[in-house]
Protein backbone atom coordinates (compact mmCIF):
# COMPACT_ATOMS: atom_id res chain seq x y z
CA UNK A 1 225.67 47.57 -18.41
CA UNK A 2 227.61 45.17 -20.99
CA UNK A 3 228.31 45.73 -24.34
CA UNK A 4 228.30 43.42 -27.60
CA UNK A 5 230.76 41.74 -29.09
CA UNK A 6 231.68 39.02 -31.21
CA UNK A 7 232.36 36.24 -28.70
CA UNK A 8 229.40 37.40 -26.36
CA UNK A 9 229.34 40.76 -24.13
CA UNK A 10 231.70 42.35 -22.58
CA UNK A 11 231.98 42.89 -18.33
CA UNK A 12 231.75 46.14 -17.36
CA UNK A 13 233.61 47.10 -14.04
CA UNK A 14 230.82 46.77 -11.90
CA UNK A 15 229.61 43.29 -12.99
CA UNK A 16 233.78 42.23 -12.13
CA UNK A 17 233.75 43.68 -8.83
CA UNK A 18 231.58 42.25 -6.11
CA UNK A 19 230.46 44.76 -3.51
CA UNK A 20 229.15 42.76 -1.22
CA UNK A 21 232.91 40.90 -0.63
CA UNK A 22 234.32 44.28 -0.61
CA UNK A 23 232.10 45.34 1.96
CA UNK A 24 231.21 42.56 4.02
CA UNK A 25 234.58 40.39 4.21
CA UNK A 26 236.64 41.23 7.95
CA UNK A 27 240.10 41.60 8.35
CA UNK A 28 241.39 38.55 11.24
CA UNK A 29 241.89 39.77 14.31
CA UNK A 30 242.86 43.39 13.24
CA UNK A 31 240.08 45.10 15.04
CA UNK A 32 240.85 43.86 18.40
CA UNK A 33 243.51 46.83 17.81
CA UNK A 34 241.23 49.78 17.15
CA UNK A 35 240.99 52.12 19.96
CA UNK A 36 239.37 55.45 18.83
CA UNK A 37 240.39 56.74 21.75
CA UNK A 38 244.22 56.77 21.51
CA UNK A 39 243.60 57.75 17.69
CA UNK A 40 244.00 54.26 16.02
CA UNK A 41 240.86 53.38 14.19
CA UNK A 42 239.27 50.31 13.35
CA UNK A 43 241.17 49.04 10.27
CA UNK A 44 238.02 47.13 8.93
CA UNK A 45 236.63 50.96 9.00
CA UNK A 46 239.24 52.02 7.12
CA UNK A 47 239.28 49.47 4.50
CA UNK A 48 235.55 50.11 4.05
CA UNK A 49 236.30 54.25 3.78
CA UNK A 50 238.97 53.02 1.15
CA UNK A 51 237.02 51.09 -0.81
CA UNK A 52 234.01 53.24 -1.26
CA UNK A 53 236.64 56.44 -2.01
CA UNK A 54 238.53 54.59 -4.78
CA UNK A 55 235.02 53.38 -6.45
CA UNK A 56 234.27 56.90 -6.28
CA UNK A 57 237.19 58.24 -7.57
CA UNK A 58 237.57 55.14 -10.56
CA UNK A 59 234.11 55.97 -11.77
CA UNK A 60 235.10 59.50 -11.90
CA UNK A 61 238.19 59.10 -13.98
CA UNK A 62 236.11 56.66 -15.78
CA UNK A 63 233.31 59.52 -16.68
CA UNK A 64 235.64 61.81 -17.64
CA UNK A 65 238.00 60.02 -19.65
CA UNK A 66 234.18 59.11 -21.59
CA UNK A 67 233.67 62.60 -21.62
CA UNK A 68 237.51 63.27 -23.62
CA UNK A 69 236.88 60.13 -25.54
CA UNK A 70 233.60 61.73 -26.51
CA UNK A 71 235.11 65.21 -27.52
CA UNK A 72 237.54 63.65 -29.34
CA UNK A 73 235.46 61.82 -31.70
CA UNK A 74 232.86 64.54 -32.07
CA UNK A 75 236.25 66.71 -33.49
CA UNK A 76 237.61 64.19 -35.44
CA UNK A 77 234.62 63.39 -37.36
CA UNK A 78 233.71 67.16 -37.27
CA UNK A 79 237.25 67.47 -39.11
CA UNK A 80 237.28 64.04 -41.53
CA UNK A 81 233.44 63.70 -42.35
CA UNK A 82 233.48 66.44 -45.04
CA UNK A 83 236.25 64.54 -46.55
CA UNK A 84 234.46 61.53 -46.63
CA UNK A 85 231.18 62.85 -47.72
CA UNK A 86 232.84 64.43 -50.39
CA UNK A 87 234.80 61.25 -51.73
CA UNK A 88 231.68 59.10 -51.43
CA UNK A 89 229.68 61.60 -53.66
CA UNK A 90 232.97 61.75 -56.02
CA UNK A 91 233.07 57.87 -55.95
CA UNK A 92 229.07 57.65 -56.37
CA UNK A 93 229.13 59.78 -59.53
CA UNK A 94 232.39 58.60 -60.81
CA UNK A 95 230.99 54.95 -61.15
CA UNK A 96 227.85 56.50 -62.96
CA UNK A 97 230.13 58.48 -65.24
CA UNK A 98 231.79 54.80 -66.24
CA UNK A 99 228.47 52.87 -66.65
């Protein structure tokens, strides 16, 4: 998903961030030192298990900061759009009243 703007659209997150590098790219040589057995585990295991827990977690915050960004707007404009109904009718009749 991309959004508009003036200068073309905007990248979102997941059209920045190429998976399949994430995922497929190796650390050198590091795996010659996993040994499950003794407790130390494949770091190339580990960097995948990172990877796919901090995409996780990022979208997360990302959903719910959307979420507060959301509920903040609904207030607001809750709050303010009397107000600006109000002066737009005011201004509307106003500017008949002159004519």
């Amino acid at each position: 998903m991309t959004r508009k703007r003036k200068g073309g659209e905007i990248p979102t997150l997941r059209h920045v961030v190429d998976k399949a590098h994430v995922e497929a790219a190796k650390l050198a040589n590091l795996d010659l030192f996993a040994d499950p057995e003794a407790g130390i585990p494949d770091p190339n295991q580990l960097r995948h298990d990172l990877a796919l827990e901090l995409r996780a977690r990022v979208e997360s915050f990302v959903r719910q900061a959307t979420k507060e960004m959301e509920r903040k707007l609904v207030d607001r404009l809750h709050h303010e759009l009397p107000a600006i109904v109000e002066q737009a009718i005011r201004d509307h009749f106003n500017k008949n009243n002159k004519q």
